[in-house]
N, C-alpha and C. Protein backbone atom coordinates (compact mmCIF):
# COMPACT_ATOMS: atom_id res chain seq x y z
N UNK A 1 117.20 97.50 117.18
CA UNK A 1 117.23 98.55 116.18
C UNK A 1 116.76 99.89 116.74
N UNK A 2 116.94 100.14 117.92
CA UNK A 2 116.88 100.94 118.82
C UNK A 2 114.74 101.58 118.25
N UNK A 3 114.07 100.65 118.47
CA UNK A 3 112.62 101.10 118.17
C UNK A 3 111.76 102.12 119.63
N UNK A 4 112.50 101.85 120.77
CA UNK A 4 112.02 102.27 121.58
C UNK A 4 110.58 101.66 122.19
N UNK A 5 110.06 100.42 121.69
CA UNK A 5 109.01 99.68 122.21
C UNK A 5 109.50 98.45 122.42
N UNK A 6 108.42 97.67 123.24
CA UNK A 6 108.93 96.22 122.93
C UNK A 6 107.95 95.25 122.38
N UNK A 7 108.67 94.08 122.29
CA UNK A 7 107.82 92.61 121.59
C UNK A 7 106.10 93.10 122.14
N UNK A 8 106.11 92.98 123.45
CA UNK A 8 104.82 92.53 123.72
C UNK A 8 104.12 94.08 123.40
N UNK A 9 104.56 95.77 123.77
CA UNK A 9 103.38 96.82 123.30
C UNK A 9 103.34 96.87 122.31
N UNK A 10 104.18 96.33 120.93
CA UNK A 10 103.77 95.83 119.20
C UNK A 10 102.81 94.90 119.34
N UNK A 11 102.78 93.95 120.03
CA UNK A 11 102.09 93.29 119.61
C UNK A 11 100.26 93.72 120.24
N UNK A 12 100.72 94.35 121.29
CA UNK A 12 98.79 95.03 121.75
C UNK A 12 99.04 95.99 120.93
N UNK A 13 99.79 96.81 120.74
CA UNK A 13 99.24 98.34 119.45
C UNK A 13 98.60 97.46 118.50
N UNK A 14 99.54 96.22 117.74
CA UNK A 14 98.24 95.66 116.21
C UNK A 14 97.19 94.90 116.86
N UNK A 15 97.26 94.60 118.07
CA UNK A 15 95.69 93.82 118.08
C UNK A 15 94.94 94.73 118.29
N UNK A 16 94.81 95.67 119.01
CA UNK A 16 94.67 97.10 119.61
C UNK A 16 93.89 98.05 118.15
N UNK A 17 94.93 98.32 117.01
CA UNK A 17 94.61 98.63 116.12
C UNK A 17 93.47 97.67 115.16
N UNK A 18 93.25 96.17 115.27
CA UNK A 18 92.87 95.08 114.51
C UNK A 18 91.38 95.26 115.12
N UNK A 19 91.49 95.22 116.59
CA UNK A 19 89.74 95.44 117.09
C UNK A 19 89.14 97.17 116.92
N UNK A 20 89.67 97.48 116.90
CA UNK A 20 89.35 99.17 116.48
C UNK A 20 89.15 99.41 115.22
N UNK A 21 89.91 98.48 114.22
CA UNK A 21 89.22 98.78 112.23
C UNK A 21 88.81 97.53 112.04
N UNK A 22 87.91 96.74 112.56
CA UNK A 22 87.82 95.50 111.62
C UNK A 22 88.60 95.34 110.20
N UNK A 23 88.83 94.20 110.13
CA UNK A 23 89.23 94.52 108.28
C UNK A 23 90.41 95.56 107.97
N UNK A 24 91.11 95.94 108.68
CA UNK A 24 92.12 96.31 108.33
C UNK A 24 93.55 95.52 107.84
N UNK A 25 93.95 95.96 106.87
CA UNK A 25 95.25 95.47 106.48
C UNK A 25 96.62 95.77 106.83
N UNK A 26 97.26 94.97 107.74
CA UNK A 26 98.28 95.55 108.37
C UNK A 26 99.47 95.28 107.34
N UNK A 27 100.82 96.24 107.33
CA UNK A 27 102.27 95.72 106.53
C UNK A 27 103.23 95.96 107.15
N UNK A 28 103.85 95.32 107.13
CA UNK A 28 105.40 95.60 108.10
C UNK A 28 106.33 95.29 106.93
N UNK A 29 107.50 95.57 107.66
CA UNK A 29 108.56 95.24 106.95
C UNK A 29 109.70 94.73 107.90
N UNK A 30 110.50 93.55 107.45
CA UNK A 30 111.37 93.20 108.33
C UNK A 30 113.00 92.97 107.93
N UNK A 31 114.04 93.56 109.01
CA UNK A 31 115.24 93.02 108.47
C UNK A 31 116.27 91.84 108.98
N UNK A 32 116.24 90.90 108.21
CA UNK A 32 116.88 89.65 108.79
C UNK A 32 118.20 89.67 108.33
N UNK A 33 119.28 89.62 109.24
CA UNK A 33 120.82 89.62 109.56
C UNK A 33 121.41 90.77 110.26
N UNK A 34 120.48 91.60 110.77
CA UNK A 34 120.86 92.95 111.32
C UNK A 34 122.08 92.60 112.21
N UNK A 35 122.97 93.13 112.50
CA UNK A 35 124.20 92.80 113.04
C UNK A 35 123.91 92.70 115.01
N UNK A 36 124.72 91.90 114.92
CA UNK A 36 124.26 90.52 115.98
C UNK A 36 123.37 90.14 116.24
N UNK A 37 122.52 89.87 115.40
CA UNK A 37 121.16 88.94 115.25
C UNK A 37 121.99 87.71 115.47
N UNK A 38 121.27 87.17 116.35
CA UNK A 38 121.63 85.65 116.09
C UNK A 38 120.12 84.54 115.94
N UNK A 39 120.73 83.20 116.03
CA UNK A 39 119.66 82.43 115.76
C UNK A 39 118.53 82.34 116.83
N UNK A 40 118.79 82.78 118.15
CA UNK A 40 117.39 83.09 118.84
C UNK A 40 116.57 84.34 118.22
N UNK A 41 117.98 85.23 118.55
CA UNK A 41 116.61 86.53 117.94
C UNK A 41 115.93 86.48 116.76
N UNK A 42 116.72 85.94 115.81
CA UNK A 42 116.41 84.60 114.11
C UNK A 42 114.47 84.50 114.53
N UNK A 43 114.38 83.24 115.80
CA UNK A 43 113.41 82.23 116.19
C UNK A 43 112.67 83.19 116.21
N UNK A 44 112.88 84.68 117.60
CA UNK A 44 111.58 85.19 117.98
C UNK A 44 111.09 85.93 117.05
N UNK A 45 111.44 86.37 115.69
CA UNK A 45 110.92 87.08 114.82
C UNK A 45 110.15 86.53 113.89
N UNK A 46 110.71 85.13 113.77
CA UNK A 46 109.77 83.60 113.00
C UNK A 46 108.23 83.72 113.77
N UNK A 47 108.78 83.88 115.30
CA UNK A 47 107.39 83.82 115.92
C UNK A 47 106.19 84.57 116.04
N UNK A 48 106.88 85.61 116.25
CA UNK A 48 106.40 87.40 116.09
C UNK A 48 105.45 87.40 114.56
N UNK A 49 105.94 86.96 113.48
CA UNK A 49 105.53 86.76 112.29
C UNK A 49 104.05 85.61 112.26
N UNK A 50 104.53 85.05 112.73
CA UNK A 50 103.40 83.53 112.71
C UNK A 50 102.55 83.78 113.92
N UNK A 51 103.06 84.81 114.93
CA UNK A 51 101.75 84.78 115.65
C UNK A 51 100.54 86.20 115.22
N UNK A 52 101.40 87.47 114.92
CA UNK A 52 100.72 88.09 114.15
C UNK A 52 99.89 88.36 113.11
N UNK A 53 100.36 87.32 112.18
CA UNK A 53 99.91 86.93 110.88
C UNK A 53 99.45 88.50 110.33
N UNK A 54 100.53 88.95 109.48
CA UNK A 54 100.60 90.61 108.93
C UNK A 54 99.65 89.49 107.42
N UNK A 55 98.94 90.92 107.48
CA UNK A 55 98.30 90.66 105.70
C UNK A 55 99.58 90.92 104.81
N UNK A 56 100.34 91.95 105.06
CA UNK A 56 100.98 91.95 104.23
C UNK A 56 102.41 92.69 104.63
N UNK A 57 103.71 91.66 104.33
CA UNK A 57 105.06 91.66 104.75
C UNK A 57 105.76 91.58 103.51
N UNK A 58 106.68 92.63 104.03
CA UNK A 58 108.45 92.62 103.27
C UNK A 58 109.67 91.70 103.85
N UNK A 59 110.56 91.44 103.49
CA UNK A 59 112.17 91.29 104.49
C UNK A 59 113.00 91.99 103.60
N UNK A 60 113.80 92.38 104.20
CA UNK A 60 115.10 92.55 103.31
C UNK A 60 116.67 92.09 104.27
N UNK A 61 117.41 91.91 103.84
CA UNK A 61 118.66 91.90 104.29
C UNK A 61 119.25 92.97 104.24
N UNK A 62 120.06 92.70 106.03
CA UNK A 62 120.92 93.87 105.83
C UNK A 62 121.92 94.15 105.65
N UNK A 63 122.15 95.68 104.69
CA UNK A 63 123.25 95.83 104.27
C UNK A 63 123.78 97.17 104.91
N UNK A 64 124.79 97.55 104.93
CA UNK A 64 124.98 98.98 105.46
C UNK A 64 124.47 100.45 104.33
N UNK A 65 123.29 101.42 105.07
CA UNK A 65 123.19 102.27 104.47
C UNK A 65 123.42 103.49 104.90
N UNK A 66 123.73 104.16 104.37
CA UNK A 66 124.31 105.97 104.86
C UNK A 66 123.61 106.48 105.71
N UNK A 67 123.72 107.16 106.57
CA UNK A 67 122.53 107.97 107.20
C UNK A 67 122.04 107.27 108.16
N UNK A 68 122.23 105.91 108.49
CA UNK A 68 121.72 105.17 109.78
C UNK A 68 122.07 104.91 110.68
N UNK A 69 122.20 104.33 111.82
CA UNK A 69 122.24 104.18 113.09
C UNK A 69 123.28 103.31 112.79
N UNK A 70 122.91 101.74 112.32
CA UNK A 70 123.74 100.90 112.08
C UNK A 70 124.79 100.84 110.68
N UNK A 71 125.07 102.21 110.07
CA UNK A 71 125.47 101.97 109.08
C UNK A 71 127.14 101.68 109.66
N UNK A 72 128.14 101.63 110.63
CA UNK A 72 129.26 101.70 110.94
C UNK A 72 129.21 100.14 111.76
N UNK A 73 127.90 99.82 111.91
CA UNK A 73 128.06 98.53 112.81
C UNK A 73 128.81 97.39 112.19
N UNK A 74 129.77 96.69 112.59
CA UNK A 74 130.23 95.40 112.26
C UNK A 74 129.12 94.58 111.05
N UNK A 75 129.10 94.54 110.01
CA UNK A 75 128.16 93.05 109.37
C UNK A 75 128.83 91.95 109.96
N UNK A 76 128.23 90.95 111.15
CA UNK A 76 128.60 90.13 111.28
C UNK A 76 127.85 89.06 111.13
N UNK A 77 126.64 88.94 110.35
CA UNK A 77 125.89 87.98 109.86
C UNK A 77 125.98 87.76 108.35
N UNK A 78 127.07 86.22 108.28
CA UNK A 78 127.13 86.27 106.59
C UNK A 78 126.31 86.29 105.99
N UNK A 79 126.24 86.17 104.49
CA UNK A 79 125.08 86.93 103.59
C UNK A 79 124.10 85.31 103.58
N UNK A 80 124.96 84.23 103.25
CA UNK A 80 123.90 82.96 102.76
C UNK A 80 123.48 82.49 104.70
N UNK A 81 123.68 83.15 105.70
CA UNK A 81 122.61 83.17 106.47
C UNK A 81 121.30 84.50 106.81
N UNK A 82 121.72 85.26 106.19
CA UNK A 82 120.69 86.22 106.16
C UNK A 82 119.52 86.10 104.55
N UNK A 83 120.19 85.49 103.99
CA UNK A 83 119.41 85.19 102.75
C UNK A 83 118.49 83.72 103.58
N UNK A 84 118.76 83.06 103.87
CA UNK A 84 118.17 81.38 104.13
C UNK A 84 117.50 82.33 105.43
N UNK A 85 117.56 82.93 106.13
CA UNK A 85 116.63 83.52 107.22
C UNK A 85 115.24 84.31 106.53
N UNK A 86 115.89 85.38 105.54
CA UNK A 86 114.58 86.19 105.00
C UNK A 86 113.95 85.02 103.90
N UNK A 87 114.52 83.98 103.35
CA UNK A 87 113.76 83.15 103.37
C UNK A 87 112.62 82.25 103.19
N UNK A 88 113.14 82.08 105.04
CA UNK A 88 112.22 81.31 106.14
C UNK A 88 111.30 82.45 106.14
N UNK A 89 111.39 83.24 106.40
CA UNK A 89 110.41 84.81 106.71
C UNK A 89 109.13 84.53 105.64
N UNK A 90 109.93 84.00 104.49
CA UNK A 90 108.85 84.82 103.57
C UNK A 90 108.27 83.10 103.04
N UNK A 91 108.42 82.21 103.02
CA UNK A 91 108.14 80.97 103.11
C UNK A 91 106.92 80.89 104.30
N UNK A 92 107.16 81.20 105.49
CA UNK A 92 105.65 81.19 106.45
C UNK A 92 104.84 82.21 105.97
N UNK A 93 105.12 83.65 105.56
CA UNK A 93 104.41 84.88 105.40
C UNK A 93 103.39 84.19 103.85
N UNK A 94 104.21 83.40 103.25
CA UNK A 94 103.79 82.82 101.51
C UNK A 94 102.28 81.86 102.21
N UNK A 95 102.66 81.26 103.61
CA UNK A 95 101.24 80.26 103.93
C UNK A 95 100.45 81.28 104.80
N UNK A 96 100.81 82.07 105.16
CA UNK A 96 99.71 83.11 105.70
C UNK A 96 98.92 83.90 104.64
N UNK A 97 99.84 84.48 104.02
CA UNK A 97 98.63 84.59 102.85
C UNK A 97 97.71 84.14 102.15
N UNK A 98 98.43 83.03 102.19
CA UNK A 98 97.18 82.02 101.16
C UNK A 98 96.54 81.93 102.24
N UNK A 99 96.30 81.70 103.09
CA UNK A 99 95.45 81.54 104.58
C UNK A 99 94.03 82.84 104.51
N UNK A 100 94.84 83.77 104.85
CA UNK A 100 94.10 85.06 104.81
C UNK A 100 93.56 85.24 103.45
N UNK A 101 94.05 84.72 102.20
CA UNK A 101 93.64 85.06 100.62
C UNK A 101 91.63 83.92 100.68
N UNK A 102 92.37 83.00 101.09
CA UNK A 102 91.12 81.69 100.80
C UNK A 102 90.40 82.35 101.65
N UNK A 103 90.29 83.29 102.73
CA UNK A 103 88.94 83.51 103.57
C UNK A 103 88.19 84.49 102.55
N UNK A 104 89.15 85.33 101.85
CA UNK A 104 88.26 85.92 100.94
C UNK A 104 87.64 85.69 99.74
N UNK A 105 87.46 84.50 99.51
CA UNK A 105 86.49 83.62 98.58
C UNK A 105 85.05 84.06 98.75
N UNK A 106 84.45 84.20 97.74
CA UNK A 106 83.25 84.66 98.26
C UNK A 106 82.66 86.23 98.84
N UNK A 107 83.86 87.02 98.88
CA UNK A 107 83.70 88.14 99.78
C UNK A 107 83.31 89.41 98.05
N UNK A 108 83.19 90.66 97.94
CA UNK A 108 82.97 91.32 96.90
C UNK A 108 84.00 92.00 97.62
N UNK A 109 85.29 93.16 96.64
CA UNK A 109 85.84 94.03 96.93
C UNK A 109 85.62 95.38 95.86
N UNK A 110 86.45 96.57 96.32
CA UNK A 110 86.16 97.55 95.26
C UNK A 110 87.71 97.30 94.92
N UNK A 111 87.75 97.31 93.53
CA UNK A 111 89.20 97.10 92.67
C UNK A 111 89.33 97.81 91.66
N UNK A 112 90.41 99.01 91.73
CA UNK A 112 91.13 99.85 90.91
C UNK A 112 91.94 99.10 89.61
N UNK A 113 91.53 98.86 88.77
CA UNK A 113 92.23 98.29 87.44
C UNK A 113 92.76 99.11 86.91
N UNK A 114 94.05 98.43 86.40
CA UNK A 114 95.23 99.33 86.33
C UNK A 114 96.10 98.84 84.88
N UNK A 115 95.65 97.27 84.72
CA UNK A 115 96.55 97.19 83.34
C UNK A 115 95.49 95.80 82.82
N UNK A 116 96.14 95.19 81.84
CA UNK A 116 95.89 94.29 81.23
C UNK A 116 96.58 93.23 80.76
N UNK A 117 96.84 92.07 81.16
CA UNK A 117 97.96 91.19 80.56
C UNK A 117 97.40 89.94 80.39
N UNK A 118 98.00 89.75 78.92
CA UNK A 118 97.03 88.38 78.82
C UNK A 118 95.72 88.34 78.89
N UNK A 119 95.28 87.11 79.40
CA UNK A 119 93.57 87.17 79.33
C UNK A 119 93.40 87.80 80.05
N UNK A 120 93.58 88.50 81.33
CA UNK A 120 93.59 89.43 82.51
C UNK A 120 93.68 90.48 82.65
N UNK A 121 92.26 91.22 83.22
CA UNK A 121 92.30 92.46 83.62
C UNK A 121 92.85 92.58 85.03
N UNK A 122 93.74 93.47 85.57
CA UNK A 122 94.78 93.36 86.46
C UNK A 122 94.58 94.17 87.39
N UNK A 123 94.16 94.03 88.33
CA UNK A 123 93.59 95.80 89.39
C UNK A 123 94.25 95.10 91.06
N UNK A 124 94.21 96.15 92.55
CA UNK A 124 94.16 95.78 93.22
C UNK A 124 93.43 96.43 94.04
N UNK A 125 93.03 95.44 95.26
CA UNK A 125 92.34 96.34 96.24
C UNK A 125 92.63 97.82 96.95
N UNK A 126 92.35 98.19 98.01
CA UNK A 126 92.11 99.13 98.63
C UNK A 126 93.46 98.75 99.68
N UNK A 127 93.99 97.58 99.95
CA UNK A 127 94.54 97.03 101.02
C UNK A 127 96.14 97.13 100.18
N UNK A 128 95.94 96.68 98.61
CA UNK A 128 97.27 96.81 97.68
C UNK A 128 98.04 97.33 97.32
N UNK A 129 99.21 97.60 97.74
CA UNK A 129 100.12 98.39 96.99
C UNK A 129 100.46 98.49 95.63
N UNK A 130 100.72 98.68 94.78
CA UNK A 130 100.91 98.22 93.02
C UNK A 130 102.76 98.07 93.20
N UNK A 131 102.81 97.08 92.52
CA UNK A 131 104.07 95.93 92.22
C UNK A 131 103.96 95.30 93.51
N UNK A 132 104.01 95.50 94.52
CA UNK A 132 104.40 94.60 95.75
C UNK A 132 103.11 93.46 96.46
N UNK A 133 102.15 94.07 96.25
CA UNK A 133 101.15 93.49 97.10
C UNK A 133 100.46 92.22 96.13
N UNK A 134 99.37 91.92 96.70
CA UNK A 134 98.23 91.16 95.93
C UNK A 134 97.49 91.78 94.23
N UNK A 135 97.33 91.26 93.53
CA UNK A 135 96.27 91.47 92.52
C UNK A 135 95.15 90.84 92.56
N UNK A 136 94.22 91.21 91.50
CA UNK A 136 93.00 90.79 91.63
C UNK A 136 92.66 90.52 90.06
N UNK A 137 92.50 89.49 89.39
CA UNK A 137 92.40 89.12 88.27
C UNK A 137 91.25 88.56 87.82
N UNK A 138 90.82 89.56 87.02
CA UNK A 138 89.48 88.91 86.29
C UNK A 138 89.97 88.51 84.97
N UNK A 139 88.89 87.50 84.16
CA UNK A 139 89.48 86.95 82.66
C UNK A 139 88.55 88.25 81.73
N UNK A 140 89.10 88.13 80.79
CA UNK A 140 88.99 89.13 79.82
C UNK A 140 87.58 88.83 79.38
N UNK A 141 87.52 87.44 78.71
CA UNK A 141 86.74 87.06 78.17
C UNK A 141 85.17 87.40 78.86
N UNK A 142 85.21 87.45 80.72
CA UNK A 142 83.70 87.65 81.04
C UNK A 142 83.59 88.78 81.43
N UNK A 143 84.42 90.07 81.16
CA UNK A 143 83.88 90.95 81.68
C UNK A 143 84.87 92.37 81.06
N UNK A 144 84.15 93.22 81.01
CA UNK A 144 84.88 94.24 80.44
C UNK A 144 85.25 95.70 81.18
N UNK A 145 86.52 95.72 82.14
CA UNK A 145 86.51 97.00 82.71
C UNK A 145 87.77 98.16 81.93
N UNK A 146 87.47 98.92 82.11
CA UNK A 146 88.34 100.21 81.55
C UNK A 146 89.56 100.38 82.82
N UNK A 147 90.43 100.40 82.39
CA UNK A 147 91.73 100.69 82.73
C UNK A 147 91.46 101.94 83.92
N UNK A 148 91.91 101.76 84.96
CA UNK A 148 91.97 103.46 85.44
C UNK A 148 90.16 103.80 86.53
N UNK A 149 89.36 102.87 86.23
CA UNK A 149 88.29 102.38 86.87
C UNK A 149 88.03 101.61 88.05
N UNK A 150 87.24 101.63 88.75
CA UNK A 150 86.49 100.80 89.66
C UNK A 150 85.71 99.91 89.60
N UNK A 151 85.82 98.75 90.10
CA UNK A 151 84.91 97.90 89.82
C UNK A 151 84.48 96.90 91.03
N UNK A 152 83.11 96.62 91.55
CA UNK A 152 83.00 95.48 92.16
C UNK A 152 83.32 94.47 91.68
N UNK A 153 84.40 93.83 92.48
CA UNK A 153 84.53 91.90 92.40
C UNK A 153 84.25 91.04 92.92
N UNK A 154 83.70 90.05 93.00
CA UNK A 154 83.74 88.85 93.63
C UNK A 154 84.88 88.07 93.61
N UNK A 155 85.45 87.78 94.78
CA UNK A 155 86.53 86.41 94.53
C UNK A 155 86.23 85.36 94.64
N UNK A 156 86.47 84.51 93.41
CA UNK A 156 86.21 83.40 93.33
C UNK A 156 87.09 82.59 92.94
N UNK A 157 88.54 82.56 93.31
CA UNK A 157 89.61 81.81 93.75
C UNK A 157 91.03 82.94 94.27
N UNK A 158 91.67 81.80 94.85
CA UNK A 158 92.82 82.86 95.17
C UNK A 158 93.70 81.75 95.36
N UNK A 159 95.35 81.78 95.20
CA UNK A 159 96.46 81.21 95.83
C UNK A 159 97.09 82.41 96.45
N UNK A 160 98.47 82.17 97.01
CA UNK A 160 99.07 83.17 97.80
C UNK A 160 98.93 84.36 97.86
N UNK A 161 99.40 84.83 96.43
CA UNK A 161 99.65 85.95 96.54
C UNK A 161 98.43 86.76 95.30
N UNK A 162 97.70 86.02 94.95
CA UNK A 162 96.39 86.60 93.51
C UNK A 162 95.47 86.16 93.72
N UNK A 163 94.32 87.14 93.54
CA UNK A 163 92.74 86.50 94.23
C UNK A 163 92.21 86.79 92.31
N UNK A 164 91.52 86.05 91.93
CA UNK A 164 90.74 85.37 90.94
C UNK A 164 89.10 86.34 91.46
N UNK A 165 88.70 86.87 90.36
CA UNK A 165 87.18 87.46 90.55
C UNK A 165 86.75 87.75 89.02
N UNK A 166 85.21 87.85 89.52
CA UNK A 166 84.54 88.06 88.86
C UNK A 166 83.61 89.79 88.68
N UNK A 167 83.68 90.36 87.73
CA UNK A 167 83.18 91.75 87.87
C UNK A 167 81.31 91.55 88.60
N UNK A 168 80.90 92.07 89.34
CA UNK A 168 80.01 92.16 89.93
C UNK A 168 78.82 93.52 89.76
N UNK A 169 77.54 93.39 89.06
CA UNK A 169 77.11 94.67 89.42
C UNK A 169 76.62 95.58 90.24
């Protein structure tokens, strides 16, 4: 995709960047079927993914868009293999998260609350994007934050993609 780097100086820029911020949250975004992708280059991006372990990843498939490099290129990767590829993408990225989510059990964050649904006050971290990323869900019932506020949390559960807390003073 003509990036001008390769596999291995991506991969020292984020470790590079990872020992220089502790605790930083990295995001990428990736496109699976780019025209002549095939099933190796498929593998090394499976790998690239699973050895990096991004806090937080996109895929999309590609389609031709105006204005790009590859917008005239051949699509020669049919669609139900670029769909079953992004996937695979997001099927390992779904156990990395929960991976990276369960270490933060126990940890306190600062969390911007933003809505309310259900028993749930709905905010995300500092690391979150709003619609795409992680939330952070406290129950209504133990704690009372104002919309549009800050609040210390404790997490005290998480699956993949939602960490469970408690308001903290």
């Amino acid at each position: 995709m003509r990036r001008g780097i390769t596999r291995e100086k991506t991969e020292d820029l984020v470790n590079d960047i990872r020992a220089a911020v502790p605790g930083i949250a990295i995001r990428t975004t990736l496109i699976a079927g780019y025209p002549g992708e095939t099933e190796e280059d498929f593998q090394e991006m499976y790998e690239f993914v699973e050895k990096m372990r991004f806090e937080r990843l996109g895929i999309f498939t590609y389609s031709h868009e105006e204005n790009t490099h590859a917008y005239d290129f051949e699509d020669d990767v049919p669609e139900k293999t670029k769909k079953e590829r992004a996937d695979k993408i997001m099927e390992l990225q779904s156990d990395i998260s929960y991976s990276l989510n369960q270490e933060k059990i126990g940890k306190t964050f600062k969390v911007l609350f933003d809505r309310a649904e259900g028993d749930y006050f709905i905010g995300r971290t500092e690391f979150d994007s709003p619609e795409v990323d992680n939330e952070v869900l406290v129950k209504k019932s133990e704690a009372f934050v104002r919309l549009g506020d800050f609040a210390e949390v404790e997490i005290t559960s998480a699956d993949h993609y939602d960490l469970y807390g408690e308001v903290v003073d």
